[in-house]
PDB file of N, CA and C in Angstrom:
ATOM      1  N   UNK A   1    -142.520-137.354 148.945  1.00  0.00           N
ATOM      2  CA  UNK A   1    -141.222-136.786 149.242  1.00  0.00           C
ATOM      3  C   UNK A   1    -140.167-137.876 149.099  1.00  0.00           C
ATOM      4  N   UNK A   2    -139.086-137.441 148.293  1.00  0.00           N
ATOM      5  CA  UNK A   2    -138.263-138.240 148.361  1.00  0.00           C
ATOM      6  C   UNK A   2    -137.375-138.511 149.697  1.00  0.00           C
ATOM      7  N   UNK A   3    -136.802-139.680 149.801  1.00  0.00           N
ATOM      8  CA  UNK A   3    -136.012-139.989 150.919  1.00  0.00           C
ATOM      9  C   UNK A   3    -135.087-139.259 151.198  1.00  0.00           C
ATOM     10  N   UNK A   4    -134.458-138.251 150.212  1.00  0.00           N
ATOM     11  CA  UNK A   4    -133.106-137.173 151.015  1.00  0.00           C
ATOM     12  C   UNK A   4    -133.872-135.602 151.010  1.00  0.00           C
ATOM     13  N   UNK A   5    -135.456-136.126 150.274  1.00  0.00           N
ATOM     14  CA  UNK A   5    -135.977-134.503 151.101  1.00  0.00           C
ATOM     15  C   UNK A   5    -136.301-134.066 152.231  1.00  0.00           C
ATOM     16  N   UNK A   6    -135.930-135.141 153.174  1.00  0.00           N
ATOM     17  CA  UNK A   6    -136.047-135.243 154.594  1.00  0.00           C
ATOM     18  C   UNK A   6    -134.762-134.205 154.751  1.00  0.00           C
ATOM     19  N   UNK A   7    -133.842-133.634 154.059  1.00  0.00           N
ATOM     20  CA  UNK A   7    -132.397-133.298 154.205  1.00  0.00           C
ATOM     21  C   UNK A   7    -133.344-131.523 154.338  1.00  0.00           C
ATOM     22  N   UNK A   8    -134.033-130.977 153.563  1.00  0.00           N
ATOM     23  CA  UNK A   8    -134.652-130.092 153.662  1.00  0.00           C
ATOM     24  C   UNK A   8    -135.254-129.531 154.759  1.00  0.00           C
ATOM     25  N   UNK A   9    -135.946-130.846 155.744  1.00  0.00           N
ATOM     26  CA  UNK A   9    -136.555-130.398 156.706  1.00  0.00           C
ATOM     27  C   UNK A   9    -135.830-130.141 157.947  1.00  0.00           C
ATOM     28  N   UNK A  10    -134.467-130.329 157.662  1.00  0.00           N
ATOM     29  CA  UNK A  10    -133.339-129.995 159.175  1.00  0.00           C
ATOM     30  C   UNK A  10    -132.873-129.343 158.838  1.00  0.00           C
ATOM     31  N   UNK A  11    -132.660-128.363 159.988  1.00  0.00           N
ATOM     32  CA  UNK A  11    -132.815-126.914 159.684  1.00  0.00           C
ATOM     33  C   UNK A  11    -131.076-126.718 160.046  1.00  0.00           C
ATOM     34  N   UNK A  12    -130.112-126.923 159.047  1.00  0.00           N
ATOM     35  CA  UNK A  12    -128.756-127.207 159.284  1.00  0.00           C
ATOM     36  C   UNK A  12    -128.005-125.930 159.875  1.00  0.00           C
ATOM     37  N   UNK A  13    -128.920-124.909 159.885  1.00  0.00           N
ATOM     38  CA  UNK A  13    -127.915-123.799 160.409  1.00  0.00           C
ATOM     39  C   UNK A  13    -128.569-123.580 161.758  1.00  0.00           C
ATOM     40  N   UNK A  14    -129.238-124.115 162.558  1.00  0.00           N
ATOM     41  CA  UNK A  14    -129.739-124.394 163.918  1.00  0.00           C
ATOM     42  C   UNK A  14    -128.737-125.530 164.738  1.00  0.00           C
ATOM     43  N   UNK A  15    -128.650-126.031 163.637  1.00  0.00           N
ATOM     44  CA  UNK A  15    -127.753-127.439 164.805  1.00  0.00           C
ATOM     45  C   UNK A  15    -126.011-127.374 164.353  1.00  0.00           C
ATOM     46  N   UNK A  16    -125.609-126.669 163.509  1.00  0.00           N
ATOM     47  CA  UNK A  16    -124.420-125.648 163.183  1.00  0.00           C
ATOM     48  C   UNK A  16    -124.197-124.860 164.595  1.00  0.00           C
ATOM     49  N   UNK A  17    -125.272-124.153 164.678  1.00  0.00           N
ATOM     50  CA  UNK A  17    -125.206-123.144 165.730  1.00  0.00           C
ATOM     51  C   UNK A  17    -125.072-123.518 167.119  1.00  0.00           C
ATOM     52  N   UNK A  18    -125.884-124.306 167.146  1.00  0.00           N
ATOM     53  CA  UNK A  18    -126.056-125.397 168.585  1.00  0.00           C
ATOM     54  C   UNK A  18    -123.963-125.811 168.624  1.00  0.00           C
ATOM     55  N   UNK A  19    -123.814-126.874 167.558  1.00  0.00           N
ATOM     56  CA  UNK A  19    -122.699-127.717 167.621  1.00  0.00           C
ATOM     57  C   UNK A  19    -121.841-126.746 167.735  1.00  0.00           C
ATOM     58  N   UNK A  20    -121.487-125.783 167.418  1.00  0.00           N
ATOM     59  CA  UNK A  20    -120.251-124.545 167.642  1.00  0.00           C
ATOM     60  C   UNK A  20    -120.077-124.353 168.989  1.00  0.00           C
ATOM     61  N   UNK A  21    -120.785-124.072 169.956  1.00  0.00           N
ATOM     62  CA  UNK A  21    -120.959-123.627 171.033  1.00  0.00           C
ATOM     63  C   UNK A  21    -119.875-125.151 172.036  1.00  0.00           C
ATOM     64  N   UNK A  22    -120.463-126.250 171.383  1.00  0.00           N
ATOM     65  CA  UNK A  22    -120.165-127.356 172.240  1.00  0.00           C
ATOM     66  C   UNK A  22    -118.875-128.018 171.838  1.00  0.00           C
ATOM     67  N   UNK A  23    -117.987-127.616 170.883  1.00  0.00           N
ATOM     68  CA  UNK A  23    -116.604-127.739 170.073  1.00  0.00           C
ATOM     69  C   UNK A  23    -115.781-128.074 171.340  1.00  0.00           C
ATOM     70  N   UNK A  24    -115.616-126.607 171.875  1.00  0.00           N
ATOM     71  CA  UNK A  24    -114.534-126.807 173.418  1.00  0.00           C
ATOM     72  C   UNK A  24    -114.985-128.168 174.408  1.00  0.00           C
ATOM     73  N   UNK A  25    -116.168-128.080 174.452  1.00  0.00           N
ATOM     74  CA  UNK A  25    -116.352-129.105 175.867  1.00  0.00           C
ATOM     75  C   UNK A  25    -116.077-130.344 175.291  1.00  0.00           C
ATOM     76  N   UNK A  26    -116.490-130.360 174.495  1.00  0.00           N
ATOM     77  CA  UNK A  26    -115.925-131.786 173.698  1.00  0.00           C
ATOM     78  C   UNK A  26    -114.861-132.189 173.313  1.00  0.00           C
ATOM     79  N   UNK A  27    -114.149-131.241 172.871  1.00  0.00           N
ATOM     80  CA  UNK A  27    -112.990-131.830 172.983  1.00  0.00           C
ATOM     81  C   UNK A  27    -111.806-131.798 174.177  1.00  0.00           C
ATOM     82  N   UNK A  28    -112.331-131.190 175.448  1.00  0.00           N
ATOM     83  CA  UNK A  28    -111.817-131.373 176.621  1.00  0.00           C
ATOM     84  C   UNK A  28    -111.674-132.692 176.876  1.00  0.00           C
ATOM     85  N   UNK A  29    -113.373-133.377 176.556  1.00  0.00           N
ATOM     86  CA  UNK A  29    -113.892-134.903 177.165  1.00  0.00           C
ATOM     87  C   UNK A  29    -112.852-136.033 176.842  1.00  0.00           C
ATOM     88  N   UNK A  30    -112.507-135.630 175.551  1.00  0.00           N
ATOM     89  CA  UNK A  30    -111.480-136.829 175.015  1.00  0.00           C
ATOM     90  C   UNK A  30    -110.229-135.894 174.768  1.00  0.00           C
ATOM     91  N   UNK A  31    -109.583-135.088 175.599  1.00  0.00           N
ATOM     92  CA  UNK A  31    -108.386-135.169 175.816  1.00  0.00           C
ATOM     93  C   UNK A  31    -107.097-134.808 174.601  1.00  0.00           C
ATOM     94  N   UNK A  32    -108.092-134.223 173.787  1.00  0.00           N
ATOM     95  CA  UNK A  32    -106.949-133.967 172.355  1.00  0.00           C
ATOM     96  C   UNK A  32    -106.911-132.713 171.714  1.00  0.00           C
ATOM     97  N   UNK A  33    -105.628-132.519 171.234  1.00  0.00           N
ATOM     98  CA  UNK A  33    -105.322-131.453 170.634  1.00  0.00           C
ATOM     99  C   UNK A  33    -106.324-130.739 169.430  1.00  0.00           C
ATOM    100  N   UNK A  34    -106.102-129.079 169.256  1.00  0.00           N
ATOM    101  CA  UNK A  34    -106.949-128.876 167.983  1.00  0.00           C
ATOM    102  C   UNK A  34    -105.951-129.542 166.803  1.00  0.00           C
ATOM    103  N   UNK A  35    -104.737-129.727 166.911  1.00  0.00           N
ATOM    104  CA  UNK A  35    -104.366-131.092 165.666  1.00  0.00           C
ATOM    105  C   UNK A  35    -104.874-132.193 165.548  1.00  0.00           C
ATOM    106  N   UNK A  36    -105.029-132.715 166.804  1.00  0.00           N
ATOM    107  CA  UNK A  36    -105.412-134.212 167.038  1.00  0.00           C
ATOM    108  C   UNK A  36    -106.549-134.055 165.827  1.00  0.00           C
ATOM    109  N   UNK A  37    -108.129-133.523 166.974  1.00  0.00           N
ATOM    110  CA  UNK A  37    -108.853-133.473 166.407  1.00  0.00           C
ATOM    111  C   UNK A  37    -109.363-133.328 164.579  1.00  0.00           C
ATOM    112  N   UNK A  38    -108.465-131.985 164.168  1.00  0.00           N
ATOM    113  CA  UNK A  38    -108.491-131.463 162.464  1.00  0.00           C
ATOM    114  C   UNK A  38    -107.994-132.623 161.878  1.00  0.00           C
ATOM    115  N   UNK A  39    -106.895-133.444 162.238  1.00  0.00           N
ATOM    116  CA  UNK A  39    -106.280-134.822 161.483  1.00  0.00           C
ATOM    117  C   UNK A  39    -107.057-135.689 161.686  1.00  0.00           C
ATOM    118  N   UNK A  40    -108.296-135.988 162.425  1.00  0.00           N
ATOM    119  CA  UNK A  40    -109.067-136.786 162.406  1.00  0.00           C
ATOM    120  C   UNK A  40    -110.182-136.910 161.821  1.00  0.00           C
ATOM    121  N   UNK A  41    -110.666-135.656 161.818  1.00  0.00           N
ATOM    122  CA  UNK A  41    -111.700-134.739 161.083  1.00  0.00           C
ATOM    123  C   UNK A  41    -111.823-134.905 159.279  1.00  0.00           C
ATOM    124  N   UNK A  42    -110.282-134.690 159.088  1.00  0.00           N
ATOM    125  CA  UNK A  42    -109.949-133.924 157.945  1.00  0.00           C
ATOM    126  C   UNK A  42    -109.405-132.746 157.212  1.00  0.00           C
ATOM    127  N   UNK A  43    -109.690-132.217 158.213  1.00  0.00           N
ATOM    128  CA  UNK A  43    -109.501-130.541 158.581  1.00  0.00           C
ATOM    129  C   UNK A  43    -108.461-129.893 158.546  1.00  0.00           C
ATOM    130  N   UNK A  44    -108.126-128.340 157.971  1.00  0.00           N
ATOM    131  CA  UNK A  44    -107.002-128.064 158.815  1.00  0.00           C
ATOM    132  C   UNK A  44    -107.495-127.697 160.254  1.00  0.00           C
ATOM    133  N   UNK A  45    -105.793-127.426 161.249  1.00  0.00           N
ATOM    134  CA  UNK A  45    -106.050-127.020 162.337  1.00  0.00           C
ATOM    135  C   UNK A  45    -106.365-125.999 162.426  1.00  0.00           C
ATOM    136  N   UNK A  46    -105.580-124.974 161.475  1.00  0.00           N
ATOM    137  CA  UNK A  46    -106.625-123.513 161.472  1.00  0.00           C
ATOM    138  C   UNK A  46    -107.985-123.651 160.755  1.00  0.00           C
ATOM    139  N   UNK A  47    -108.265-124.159 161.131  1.00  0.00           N
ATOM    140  CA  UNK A  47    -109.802-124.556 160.070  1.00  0.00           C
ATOM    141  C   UNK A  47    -110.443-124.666 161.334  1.00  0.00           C
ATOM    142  N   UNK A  48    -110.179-125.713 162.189  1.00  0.00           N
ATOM    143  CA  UNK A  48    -110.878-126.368 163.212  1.00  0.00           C
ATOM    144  C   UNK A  48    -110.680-124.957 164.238  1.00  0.00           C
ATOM    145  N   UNK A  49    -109.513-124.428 164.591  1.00  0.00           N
ATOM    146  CA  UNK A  49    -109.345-123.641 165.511  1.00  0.00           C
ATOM    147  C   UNK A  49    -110.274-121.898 165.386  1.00  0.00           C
ATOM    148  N   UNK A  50    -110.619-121.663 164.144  1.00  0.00           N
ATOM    149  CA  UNK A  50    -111.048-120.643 163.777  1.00  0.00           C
ATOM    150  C   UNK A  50    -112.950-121.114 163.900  1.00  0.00           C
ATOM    151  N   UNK A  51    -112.979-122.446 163.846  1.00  0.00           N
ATOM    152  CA  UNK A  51    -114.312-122.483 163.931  1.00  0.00           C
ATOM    153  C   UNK A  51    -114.808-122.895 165.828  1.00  0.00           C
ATOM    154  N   UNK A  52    -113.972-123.652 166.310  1.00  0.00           N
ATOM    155  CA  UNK A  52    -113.621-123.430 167.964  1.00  0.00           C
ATOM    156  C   UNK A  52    -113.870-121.976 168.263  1.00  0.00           C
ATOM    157  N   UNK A  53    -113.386-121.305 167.716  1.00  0.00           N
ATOM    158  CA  UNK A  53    -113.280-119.545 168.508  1.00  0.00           C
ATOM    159  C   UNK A  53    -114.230-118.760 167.773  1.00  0.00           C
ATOM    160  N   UNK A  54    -115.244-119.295 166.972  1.00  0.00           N
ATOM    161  CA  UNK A  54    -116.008-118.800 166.282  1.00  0.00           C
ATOM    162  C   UNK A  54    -115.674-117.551 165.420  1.00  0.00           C
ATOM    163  N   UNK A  55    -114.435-117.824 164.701  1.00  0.00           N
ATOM    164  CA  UNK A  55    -113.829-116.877 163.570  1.00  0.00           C
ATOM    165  C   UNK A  55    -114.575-116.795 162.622  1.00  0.00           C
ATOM    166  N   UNK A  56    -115.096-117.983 162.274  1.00  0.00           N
ATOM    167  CA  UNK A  56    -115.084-119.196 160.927  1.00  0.00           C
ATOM    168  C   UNK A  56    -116.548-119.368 161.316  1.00  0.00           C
ATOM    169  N   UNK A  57    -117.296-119.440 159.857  1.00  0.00           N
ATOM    170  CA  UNK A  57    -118.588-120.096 159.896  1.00  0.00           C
ATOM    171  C   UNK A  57    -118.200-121.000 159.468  1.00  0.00           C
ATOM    172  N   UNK A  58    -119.408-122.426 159.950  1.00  0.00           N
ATOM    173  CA  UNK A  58    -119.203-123.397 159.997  1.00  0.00           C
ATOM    174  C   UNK A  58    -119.571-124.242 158.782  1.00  0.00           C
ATOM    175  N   UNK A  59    -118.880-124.942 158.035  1.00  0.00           N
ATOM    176  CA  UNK A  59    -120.161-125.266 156.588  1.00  0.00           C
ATOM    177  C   UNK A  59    -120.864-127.039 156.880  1.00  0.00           C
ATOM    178  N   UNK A  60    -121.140-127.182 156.157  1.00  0.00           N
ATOM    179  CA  UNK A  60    -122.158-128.362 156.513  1.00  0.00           C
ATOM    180  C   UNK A  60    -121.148-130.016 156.182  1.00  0.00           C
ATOM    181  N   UNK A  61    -120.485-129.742 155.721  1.00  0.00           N
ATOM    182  CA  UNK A  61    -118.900-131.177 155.146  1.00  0.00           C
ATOM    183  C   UNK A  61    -118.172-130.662 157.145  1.00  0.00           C
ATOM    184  N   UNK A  62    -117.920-129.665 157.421  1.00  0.00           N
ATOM    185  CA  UNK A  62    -117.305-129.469 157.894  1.00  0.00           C
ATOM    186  C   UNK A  62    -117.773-130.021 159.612  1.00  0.00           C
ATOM    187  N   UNK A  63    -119.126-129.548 159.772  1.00  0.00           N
ATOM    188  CA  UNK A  63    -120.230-130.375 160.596  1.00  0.00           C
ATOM    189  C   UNK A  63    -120.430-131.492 160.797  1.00  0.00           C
ATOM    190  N   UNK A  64    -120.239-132.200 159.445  1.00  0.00           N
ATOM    191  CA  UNK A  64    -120.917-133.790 159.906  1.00  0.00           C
ATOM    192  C   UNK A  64    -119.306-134.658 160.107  1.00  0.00           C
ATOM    193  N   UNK A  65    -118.484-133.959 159.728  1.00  0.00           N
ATOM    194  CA  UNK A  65    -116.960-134.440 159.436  1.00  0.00           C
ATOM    195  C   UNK A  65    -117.004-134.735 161.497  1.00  0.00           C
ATOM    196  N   UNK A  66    -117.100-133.013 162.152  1.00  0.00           N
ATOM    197  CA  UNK A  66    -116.728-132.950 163.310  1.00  0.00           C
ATOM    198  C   UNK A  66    -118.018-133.778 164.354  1.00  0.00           C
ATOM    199  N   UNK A  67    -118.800-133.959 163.530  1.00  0.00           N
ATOM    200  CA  UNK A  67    -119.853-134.692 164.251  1.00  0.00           C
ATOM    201  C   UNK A  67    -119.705-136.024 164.321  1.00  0.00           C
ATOM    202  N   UNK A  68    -118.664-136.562 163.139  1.00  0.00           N
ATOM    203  CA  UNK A  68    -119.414-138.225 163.436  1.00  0.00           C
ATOM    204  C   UNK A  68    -117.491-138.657 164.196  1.00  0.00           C
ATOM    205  N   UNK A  69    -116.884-137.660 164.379  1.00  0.00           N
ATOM    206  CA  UNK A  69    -115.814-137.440 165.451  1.00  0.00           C
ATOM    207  C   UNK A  69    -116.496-137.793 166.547  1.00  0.00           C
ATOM    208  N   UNK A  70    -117.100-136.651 167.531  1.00  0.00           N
ATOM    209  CA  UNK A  70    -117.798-136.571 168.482  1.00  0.00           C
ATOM    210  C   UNK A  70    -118.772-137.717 169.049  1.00  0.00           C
ATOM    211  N   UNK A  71    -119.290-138.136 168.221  1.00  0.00           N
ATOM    212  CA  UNK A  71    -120.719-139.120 168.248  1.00  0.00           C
ATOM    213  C   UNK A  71    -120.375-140.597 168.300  1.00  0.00           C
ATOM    214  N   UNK A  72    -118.870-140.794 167.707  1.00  0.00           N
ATOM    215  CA  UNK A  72    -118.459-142.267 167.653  1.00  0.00           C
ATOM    216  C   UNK A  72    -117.600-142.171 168.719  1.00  0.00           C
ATOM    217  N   UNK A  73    -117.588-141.747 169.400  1.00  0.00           N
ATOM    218  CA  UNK A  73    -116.397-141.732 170.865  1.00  0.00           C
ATOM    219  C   UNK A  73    -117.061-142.094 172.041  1.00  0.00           C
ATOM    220  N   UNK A  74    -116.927-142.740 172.501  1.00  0.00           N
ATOM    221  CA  UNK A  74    -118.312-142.696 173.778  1.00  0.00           C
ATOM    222  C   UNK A  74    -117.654-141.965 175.005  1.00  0.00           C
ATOM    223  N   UNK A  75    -116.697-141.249 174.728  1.00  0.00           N
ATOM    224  CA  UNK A  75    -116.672-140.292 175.574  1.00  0.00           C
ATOM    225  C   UNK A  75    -117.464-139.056 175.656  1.00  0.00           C
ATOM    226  N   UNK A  76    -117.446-138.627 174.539  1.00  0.00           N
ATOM    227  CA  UNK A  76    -118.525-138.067 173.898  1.00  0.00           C
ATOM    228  C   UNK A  76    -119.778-138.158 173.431  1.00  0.00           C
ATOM    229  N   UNK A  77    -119.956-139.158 172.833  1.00  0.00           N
ATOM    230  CA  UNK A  77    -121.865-139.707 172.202  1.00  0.00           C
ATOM    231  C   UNK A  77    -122.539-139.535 173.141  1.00  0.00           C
ATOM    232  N   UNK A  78    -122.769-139.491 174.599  1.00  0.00           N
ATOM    233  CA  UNK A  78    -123.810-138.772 175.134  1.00  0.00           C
ATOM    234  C   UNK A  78    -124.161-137.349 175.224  1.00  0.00           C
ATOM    235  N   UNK A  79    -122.664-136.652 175.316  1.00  0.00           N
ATOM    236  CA  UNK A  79    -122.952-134.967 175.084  1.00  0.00           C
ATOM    237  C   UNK A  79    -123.333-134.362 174.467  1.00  0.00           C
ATOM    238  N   UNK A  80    -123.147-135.060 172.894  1.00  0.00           N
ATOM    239  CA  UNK A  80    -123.511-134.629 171.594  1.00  0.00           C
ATOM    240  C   UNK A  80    -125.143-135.203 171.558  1.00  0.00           C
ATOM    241  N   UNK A  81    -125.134-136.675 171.701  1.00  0.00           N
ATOM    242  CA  UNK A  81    -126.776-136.476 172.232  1.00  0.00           C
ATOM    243  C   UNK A  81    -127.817-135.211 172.656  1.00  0.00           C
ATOM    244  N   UNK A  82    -126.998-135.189 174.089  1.00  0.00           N
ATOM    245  CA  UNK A  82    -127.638-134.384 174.622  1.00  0.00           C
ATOM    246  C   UNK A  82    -127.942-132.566 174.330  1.00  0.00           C
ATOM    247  N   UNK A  83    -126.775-132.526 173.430  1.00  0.00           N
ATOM    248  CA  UNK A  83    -126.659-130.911 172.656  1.00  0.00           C
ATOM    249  C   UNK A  83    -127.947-131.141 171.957  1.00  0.00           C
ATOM    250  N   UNK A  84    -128.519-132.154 171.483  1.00  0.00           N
ATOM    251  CA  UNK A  84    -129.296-131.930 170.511  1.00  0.00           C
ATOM    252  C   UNK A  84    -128.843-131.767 168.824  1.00  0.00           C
ATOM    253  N   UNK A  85    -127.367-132.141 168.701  1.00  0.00           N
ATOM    254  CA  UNK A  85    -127.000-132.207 167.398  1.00  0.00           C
ATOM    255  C   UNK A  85    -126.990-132.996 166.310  1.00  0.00           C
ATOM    256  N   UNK A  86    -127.293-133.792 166.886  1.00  0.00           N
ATOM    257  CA  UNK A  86    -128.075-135.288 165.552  1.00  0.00           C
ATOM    258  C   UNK A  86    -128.830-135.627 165.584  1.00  0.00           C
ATOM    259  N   UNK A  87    -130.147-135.444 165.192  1.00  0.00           N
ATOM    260  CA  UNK A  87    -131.471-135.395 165.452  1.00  0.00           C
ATOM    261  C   UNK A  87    -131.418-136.599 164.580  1.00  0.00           C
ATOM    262  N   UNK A  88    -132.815-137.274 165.190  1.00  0.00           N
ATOM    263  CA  UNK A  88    -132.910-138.899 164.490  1.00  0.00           C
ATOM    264  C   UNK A  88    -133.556-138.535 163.268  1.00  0.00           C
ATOM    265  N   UNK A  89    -134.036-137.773 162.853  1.00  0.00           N
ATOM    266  CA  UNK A  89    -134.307-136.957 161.250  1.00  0.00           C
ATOM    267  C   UNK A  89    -132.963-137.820 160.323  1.00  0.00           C
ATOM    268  N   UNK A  90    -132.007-136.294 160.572  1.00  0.00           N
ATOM    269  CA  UNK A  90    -130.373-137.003 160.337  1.00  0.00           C
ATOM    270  C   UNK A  90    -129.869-138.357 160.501  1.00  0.00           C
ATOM    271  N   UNK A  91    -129.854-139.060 161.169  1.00  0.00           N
ATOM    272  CA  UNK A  91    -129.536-140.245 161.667  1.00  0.00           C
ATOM    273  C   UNK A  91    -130.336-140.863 160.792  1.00  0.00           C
ATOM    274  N   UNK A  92    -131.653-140.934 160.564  1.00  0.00           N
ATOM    275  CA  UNK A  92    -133.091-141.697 159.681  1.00  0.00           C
ATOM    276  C   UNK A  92    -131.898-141.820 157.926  1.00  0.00           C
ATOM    277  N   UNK A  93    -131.219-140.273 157.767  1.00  0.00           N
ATOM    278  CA  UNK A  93    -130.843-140.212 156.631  1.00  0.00           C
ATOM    279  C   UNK A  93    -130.129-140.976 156.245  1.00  0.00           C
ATOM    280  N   UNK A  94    -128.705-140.709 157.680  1.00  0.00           N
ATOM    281  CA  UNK A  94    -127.781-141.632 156.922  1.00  0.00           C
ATOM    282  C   UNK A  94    -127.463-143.253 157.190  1.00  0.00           C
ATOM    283  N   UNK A  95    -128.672-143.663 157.291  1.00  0.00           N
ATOM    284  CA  UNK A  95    -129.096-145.338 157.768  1.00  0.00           C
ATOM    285  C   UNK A  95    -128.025-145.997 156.049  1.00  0.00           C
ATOM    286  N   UNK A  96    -127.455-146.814 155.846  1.00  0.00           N
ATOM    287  CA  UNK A  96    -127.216-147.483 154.699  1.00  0.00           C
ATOM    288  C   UNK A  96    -128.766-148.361 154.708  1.00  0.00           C
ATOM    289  N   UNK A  97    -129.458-148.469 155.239  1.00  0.00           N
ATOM    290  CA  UNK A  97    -130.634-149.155 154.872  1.00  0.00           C
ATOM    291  C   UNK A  97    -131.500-148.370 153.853  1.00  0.00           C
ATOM    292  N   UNK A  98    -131.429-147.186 153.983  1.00  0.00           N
ATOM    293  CA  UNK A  98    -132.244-146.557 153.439  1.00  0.00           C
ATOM    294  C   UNK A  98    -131.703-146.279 151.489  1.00  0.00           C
ATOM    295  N   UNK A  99    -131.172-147.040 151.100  1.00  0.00           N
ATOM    296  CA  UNK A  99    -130.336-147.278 149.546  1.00  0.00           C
ATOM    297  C   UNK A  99    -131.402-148.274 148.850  1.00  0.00           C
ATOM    298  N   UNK A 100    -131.276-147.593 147.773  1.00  0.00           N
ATOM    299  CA  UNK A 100    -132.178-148.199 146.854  1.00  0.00           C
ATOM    300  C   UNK A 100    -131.759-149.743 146.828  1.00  0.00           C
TER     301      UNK A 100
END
């Protein structure tokens, strides 16, 4: 198996599903707007806000965008831990060690 067929074995619309749910609490933790957040992201705010209120399915650019938000904050990096949304699978992936 190649090294990004590990990308196959995470099951991205499980931890999509998981991470939607935990949007609000998280961004309570650190205190910022759905602008703040989408300008940080990348995002629009109706982008971010429609996927907050679960308008909007979530796509996978759009996931790891709002994830490595969440995960580099240490206001946050334990919650998101603890959601279960970056499984060390993921994490294994995006090591820069792992480059030819």
């Amino acid at each position: 198996m190649s090294k990004y067929g590990l990308m196959n074995q995470i099951n991205k619309e499980k931890l999509i599903d998981k991470f939607i749910y935990e949007l609000p609490i998280l961004r309570a933790r650190i205190d910022l707007t759905q602008d703040e957040i989408s300008e940080i992201a990348g995002i629009s705010r109706q982008t971010y806000s429609a996927l907050e209120t679960r308008k909007r399915k979530m796509t996978w650019s759009n996931f790891m965008a709002l994830l490595f938000v969440f995960y580099f904050n240490p206001a946050t990096k334990e919650a998101v831990e603890n959601a279960g949304v970056f499984p060390d699978e993921l994490k294994s992936i995006l090591q820069m060690n792992h480059r030819l």
